[in-house]
Protein backbone atom coordinates (compact mmCIF):
# COMPACT_ATOMS: atom_id res chain seq x y z
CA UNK A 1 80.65 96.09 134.49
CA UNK A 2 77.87 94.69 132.31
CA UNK A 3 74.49 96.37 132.40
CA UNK A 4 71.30 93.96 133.50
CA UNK A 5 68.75 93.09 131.00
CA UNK A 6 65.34 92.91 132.09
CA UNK A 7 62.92 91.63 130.11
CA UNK A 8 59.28 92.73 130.41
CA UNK A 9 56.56 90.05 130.37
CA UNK A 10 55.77 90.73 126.44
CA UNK A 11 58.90 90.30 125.40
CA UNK A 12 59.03 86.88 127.51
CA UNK A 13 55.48 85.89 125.43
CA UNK A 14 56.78 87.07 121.63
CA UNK A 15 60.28 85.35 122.31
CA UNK A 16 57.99 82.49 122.70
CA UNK A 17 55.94 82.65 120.37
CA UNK A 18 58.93 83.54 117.86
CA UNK A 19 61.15 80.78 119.15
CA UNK A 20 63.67 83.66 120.09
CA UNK A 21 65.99 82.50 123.02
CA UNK A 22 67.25 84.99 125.72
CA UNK A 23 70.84 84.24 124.45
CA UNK A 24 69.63 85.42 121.44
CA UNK A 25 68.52 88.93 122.40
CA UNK A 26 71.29 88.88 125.08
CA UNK A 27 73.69 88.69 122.24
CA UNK A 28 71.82 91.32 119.86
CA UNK A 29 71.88 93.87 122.84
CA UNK A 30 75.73 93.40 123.41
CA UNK A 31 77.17 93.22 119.83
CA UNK A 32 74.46 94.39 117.61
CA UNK A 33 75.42 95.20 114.11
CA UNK A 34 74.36 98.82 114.81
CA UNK A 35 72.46 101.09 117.15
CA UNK A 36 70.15 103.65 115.87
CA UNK A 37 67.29 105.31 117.40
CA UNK A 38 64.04 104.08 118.15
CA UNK A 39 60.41 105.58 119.55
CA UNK A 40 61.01 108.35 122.16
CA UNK A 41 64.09 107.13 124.33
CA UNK A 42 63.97 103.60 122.79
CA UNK A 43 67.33 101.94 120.67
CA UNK A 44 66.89 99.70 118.04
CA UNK A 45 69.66 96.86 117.42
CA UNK A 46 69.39 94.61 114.89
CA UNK A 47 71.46 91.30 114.09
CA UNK A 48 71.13 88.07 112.09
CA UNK A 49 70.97 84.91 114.32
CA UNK A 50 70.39 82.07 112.56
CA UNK A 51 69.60 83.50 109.18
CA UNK A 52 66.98 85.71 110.81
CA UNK A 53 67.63 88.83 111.56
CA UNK A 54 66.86 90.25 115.20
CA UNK A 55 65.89 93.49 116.27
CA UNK A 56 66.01 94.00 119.91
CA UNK A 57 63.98 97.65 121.25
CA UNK A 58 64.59 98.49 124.54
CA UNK A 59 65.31 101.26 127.24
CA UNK A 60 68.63 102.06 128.74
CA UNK A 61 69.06 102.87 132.25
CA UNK A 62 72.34 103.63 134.71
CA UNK A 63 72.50 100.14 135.76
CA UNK A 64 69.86 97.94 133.37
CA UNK A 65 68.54 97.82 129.97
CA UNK A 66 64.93 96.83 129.66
């Protein structure tokens, strides 16, 4: 079973801003090129999407990432 993604407010107003689509991240989180280690507990997954390349930080939980 697939973990939830929740996004937090800020990331709602920088994908925005950044014309990033949830798809987008969605599809960074779940096949990122790699995974390496962010800030204290965070994971850092980047991927190019559209000749761009996407870096998705966020938390992971038992049953969500955020």
């Amino acid at each position: 079973m697939a973990k939830k993604i929740v996004f937090h407010p800020y990331a709602w107003y920088k994908m925005e801003k950044r014309g990033i689509t949830k798809a987008d991240v969605e599809e960074t989180m779940r096949e990122p090129y790699s995974m390496c280690r962010g800030k204290i507990w965070k994971k850092n997954c980047p991927k190019d999407i559209s000749g761009y390349l996407l870096r998705a930080i966020f938390e992971g939980y038992d049953d969500i990432l955020r």
